[in-house]
C-alpha atoms as a PDB file:
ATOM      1  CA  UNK A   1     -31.299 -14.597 -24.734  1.00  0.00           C
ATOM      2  CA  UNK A   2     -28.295 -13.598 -22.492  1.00  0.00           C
ATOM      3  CA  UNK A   3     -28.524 -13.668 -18.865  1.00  0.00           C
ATOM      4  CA  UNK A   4     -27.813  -9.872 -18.053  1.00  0.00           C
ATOM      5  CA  UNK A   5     -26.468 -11.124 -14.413  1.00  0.00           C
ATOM      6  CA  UNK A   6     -23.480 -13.681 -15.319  1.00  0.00           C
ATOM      7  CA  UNK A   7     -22.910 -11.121 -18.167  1.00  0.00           C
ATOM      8  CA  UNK A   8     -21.978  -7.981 -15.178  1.00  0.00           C
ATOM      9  CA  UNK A   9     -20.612 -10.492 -13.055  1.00  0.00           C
ATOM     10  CA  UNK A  10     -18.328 -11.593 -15.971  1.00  0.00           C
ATOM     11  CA  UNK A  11     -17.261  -7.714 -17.063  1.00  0.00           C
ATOM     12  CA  UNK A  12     -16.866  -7.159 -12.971  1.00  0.00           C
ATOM     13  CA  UNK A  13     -14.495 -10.510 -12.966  1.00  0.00           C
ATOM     14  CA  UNK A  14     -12.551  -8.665 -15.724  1.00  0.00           C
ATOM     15  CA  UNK A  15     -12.103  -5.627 -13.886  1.00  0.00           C
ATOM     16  CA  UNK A  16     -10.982  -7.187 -10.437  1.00  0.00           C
ATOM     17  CA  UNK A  17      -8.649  -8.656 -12.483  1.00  0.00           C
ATOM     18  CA  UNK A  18      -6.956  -5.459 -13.795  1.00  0.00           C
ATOM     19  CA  UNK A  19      -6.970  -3.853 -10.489  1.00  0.00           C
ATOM     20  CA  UNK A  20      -5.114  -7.463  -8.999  1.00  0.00           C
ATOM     21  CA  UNK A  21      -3.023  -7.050 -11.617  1.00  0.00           C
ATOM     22  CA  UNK A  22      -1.875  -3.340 -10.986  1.00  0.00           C
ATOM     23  CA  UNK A  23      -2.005  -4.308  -7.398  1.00  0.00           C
ATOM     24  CA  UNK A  24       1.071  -7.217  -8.111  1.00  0.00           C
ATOM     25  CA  UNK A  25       3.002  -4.927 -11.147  1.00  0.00           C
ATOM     26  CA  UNK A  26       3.236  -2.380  -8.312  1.00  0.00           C
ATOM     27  CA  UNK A  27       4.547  -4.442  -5.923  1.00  0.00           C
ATOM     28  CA  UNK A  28       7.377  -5.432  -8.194  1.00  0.00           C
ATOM     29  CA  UNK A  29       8.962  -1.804  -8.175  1.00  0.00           C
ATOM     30  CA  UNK A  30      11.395  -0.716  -5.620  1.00  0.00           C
ATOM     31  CA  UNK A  31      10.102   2.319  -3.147  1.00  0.00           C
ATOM     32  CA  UNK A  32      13.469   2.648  -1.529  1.00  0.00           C
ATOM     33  CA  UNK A  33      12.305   0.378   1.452  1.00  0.00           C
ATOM     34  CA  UNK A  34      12.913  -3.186   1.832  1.00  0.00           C
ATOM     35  CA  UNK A  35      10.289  -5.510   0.113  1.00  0.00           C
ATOM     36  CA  UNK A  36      11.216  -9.187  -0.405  1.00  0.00           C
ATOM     37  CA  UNK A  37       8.821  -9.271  -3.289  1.00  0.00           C
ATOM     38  CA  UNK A  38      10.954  -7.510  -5.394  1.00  0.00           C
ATOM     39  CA  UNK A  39      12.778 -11.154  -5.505  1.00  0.00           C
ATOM     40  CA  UNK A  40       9.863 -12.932  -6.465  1.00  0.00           C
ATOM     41  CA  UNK A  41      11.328 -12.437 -10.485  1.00  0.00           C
ATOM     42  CA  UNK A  42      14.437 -13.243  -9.772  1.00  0.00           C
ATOM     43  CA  UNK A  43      14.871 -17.646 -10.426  1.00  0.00           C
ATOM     44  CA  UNK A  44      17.984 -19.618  -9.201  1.00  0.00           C
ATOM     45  CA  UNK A  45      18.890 -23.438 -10.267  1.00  0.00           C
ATOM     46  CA  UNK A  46      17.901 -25.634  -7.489  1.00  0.00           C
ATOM     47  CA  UNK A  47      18.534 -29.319  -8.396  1.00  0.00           C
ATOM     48  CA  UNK A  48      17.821 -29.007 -12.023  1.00  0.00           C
ATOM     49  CA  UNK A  49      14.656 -26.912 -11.973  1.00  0.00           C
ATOM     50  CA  UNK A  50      14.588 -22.984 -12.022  1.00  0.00           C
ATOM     51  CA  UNK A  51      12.766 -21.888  -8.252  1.00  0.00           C
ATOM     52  CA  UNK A  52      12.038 -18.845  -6.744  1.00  0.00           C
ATOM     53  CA  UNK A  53      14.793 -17.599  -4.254  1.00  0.00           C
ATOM     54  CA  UNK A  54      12.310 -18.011  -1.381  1.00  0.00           C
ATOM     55  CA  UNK A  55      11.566 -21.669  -2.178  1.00  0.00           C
ATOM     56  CA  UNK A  56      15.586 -22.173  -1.452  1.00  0.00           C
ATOM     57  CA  UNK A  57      16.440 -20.064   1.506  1.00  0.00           C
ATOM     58  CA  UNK A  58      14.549 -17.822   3.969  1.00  0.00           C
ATOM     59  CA  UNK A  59      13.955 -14.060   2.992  1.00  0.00           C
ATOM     60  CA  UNK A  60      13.092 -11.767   5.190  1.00  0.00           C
ATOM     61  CA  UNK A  61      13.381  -7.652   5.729  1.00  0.00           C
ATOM     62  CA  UNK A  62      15.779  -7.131   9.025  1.00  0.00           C
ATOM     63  CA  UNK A  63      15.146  -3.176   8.940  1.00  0.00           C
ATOM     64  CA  UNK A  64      13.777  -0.909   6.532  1.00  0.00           C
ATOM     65  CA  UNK A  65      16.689  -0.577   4.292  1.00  0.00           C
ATOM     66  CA  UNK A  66      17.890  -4.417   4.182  1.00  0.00           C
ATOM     67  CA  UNK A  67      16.859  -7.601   3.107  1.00  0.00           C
ATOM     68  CA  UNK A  68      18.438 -10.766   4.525  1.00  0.00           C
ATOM     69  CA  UNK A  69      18.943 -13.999   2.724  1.00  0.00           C
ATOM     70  CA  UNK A  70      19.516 -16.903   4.374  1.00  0.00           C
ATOM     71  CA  UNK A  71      19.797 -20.387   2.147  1.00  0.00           C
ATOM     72  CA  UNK A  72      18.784 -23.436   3.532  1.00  0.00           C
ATOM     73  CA  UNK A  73      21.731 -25.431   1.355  1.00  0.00           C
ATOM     74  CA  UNK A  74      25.348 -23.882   1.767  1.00  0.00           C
ATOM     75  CA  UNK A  75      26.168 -24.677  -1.853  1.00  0.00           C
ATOM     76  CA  UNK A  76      23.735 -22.418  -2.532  1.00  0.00           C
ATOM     77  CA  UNK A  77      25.814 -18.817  -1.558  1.00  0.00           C
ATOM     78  CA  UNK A  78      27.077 -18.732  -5.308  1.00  0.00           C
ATOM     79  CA  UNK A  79      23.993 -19.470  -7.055  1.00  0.00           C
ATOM     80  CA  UNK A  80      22.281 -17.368  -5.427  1.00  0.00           C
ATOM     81  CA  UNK A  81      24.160 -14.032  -5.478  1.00  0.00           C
ATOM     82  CA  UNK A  82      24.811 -14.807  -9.296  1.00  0.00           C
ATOM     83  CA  UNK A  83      20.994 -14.575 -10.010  1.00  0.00           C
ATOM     84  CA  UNK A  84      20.841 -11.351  -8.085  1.00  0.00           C
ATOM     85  CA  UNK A  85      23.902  -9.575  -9.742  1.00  0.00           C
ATOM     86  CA  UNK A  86      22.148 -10.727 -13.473  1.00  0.00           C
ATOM     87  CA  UNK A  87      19.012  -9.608 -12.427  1.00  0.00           C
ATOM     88  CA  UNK A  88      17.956  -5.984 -13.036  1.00  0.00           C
ATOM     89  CA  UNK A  89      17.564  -5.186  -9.370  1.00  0.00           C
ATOM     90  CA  UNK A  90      20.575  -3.004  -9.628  1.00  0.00           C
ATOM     91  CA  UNK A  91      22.056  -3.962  -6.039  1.00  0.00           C
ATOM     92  CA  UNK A  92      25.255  -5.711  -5.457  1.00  0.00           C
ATOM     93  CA  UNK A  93      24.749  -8.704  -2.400  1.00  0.00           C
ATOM     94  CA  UNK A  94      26.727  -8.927   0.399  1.00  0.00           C
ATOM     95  CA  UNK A  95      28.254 -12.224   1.715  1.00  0.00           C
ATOM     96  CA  UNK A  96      29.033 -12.673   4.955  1.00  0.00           C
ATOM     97  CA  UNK A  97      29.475 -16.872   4.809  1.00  0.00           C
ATOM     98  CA  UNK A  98      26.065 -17.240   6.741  1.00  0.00           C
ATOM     99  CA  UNK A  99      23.313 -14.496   5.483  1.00  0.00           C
ATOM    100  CA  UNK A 100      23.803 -12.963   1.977  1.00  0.00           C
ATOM    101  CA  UNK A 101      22.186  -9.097   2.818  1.00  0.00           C
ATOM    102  CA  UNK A 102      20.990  -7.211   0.004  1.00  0.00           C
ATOM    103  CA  UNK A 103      21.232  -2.914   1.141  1.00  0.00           C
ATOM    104  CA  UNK A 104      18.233  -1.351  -0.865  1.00  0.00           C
ATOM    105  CA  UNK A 105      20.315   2.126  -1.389  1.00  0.00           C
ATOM    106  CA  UNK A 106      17.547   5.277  -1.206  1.00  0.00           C
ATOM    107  CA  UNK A 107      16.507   6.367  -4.408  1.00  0.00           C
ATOM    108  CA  UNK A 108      17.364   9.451  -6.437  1.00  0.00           C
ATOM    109  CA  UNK A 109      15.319  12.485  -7.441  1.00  0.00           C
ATOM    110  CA  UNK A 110      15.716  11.459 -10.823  1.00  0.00           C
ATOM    111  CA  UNK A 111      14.737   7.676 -10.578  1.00  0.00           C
ATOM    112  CA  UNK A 112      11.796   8.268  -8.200  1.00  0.00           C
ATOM    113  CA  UNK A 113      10.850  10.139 -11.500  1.00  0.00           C
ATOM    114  CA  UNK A 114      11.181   7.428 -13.685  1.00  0.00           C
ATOM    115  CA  UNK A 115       9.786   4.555 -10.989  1.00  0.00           C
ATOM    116  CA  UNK A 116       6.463   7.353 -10.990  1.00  0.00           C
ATOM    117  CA  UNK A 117       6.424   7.156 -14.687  1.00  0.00           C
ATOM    118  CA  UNK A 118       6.973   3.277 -14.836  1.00  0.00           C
ATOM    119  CA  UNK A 119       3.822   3.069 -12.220  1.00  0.00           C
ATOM    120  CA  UNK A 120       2.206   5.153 -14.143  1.00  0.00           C
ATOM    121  CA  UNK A 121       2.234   3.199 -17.179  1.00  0.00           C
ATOM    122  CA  UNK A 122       0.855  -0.092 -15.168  1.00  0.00           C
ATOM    123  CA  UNK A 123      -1.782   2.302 -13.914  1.00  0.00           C
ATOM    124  CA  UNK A 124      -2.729   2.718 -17.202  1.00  0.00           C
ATOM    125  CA  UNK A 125      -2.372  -0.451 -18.511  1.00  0.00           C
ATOM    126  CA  UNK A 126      -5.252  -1.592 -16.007  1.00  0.00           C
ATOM    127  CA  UNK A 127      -7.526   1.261 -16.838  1.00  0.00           C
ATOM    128  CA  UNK A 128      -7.516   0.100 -20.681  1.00  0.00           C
ATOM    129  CA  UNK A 129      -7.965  -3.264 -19.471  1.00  0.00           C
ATOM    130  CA  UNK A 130     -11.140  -1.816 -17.484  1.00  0.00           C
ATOM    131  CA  UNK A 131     -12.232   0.030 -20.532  1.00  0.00           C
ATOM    132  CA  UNK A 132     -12.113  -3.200 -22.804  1.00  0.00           C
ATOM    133  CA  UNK A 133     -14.469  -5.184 -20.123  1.00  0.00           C
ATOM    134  CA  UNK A 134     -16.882  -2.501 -20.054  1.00  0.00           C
ATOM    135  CA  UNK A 135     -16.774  -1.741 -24.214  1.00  0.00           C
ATOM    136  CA  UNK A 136     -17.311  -6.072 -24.499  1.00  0.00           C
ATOM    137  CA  UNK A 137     -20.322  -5.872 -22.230  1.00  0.00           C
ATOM    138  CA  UNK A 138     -21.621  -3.022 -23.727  1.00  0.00           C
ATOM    139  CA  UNK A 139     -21.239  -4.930 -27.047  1.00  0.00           C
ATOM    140  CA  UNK A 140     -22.799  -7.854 -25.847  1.00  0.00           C
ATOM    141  CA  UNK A 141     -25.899  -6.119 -24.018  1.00  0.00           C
ATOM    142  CA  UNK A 142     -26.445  -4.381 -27.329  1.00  0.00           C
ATOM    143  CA  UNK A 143     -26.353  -7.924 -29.282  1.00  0.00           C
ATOM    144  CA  UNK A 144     -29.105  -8.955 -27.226  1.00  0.00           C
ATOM    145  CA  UNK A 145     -31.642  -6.901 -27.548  1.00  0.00           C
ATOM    146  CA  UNK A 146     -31.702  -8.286 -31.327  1.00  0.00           C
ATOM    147  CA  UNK A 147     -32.453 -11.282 -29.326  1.00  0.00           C
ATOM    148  CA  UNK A 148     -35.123 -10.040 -27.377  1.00  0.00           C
ATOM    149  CA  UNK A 149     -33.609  -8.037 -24.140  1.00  0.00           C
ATOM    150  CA  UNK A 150     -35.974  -4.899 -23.543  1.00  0.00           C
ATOM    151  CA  UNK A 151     -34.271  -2.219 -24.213  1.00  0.00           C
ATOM    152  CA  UNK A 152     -34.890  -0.945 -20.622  1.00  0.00           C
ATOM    153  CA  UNK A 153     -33.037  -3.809 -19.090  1.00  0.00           C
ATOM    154  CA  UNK A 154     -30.093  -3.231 -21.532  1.00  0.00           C
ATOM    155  CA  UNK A 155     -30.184   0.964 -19.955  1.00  0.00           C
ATOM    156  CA  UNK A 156     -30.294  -0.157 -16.279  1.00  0.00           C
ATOM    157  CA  UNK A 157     -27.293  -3.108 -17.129  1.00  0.00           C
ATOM    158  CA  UNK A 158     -25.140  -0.380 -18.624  1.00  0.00           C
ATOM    159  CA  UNK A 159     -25.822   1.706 -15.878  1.00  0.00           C
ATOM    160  CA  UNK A 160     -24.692  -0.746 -13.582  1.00  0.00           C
ATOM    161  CA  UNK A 161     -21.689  -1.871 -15.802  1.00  0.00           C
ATOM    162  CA  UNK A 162     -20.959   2.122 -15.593  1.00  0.00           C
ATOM    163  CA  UNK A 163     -20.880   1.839 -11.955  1.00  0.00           C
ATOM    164  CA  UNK A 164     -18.609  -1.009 -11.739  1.00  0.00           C
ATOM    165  CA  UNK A 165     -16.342   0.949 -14.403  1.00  0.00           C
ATOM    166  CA  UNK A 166     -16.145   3.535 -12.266  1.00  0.00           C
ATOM    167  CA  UNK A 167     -15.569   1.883  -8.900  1.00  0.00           C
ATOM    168  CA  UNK A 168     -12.123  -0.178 -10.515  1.00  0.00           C
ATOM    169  CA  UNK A 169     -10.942   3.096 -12.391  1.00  0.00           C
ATOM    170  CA  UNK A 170     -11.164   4.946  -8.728  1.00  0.00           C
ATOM    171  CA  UNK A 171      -9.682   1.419  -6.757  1.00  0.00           C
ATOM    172  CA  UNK A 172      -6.598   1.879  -9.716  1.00  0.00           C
ATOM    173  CA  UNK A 173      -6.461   5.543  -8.745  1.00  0.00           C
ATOM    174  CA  UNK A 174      -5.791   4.979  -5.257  1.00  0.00           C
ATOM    175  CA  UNK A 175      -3.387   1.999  -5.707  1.00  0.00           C
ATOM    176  CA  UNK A 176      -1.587   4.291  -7.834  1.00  0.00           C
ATOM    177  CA  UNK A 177      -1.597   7.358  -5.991  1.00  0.00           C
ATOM    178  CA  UNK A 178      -0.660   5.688  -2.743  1.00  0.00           C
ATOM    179  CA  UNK A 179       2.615   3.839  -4.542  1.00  0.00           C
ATOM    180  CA  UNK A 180       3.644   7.127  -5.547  1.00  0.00           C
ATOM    181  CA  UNK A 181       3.105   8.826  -2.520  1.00  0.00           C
ATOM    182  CA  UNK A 182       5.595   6.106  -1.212  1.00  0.00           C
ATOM    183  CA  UNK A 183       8.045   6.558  -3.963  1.00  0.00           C
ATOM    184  CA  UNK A 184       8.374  10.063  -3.458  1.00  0.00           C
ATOM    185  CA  UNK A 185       8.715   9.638   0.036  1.00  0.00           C
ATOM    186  CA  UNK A 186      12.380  10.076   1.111  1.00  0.00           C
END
């Protein structure tokens, strides 16, 4: 017989995990104001081995519509602002010999649009994921009650699975709605 307990706690796992998930995607897309994480994709070759930018020079956010780059290794520069200008980030760095600066430009009507959509295809992304966890359990508490779960036990798990469905649909709902509150924001 299944232990009902480890068998919530692993659908709730499942569902943190969707909402972590949607939490990082969304951190990956430009809001018009500075965020070093949107470099966290973006690899350069440091000594043979393909690093994060941040592991080779110090990144930080000056003001809200800059991002400063400062390598710790001069022969750096080049390698550097290569990986930026073939990345998708769309902005052209600026070298000044000691800081490269990256200007994040404000956004358009049109591709605040498009970023809204994009987030709003993570969003849903998670929300399936959700859905699967809870559909699995579901599956499972129905399995065992052919091996012997009262059937009461199996009403008041899916109850509780229902709760914890609902609680990481709302948490996605809020992650989402507050990124494109700050998307929209000009």
């Amino acid at each position: 017989m299944i232990d009902v307990k480890s068998c919530l706690a692993e659908a709730q796992e499942k569902m943190d995990e969707a909402v972590m998930y949607l939490e990082d995607s969304l951190a990956h897309i430009r809001a018009g104001k500075a965020d070093v994480r949107i470099l966290d994709s973006i690899r350069v070759d440091s000594y043979g081995s393909m690093v994060p930018i941040n592991n080779v020079a110090a990144v930080n956010t000056p003001d809200a519509r800059t991002i400063a780059i400062k390598p710790w290794d001069k022969s750096m520069f080049r390698i550097i602002e290569k990986a930026i200008i073939d990345s998708d980030l769309g902005i052209m760095p600026e070298n000044n010999g000691e800081i490269i600066r990256l200007g994040i430009p404000p956004l358009t009507e049109e591709r605040r649009k498009t970023l809204a959509k994009q987030c709003s295809k993570e969003a849903e992304t998670a929300k399936v994921s959700v859905r699967n966890a809870r559909r699995d359990t579901i599956d499972k508490l129905k399995k065992a009650i052919k091996d012997g779960l009262s059937e009461d036990m199996e009403k008041d798990a899916e109850n509780d699975l229902q709760k914890q469905h609902d609680k990481a649909i709302k948490q996605i709902e809020t992650l989402l709605a507050a990124k494109e509150k700050e998307i929209m924001t000009v």
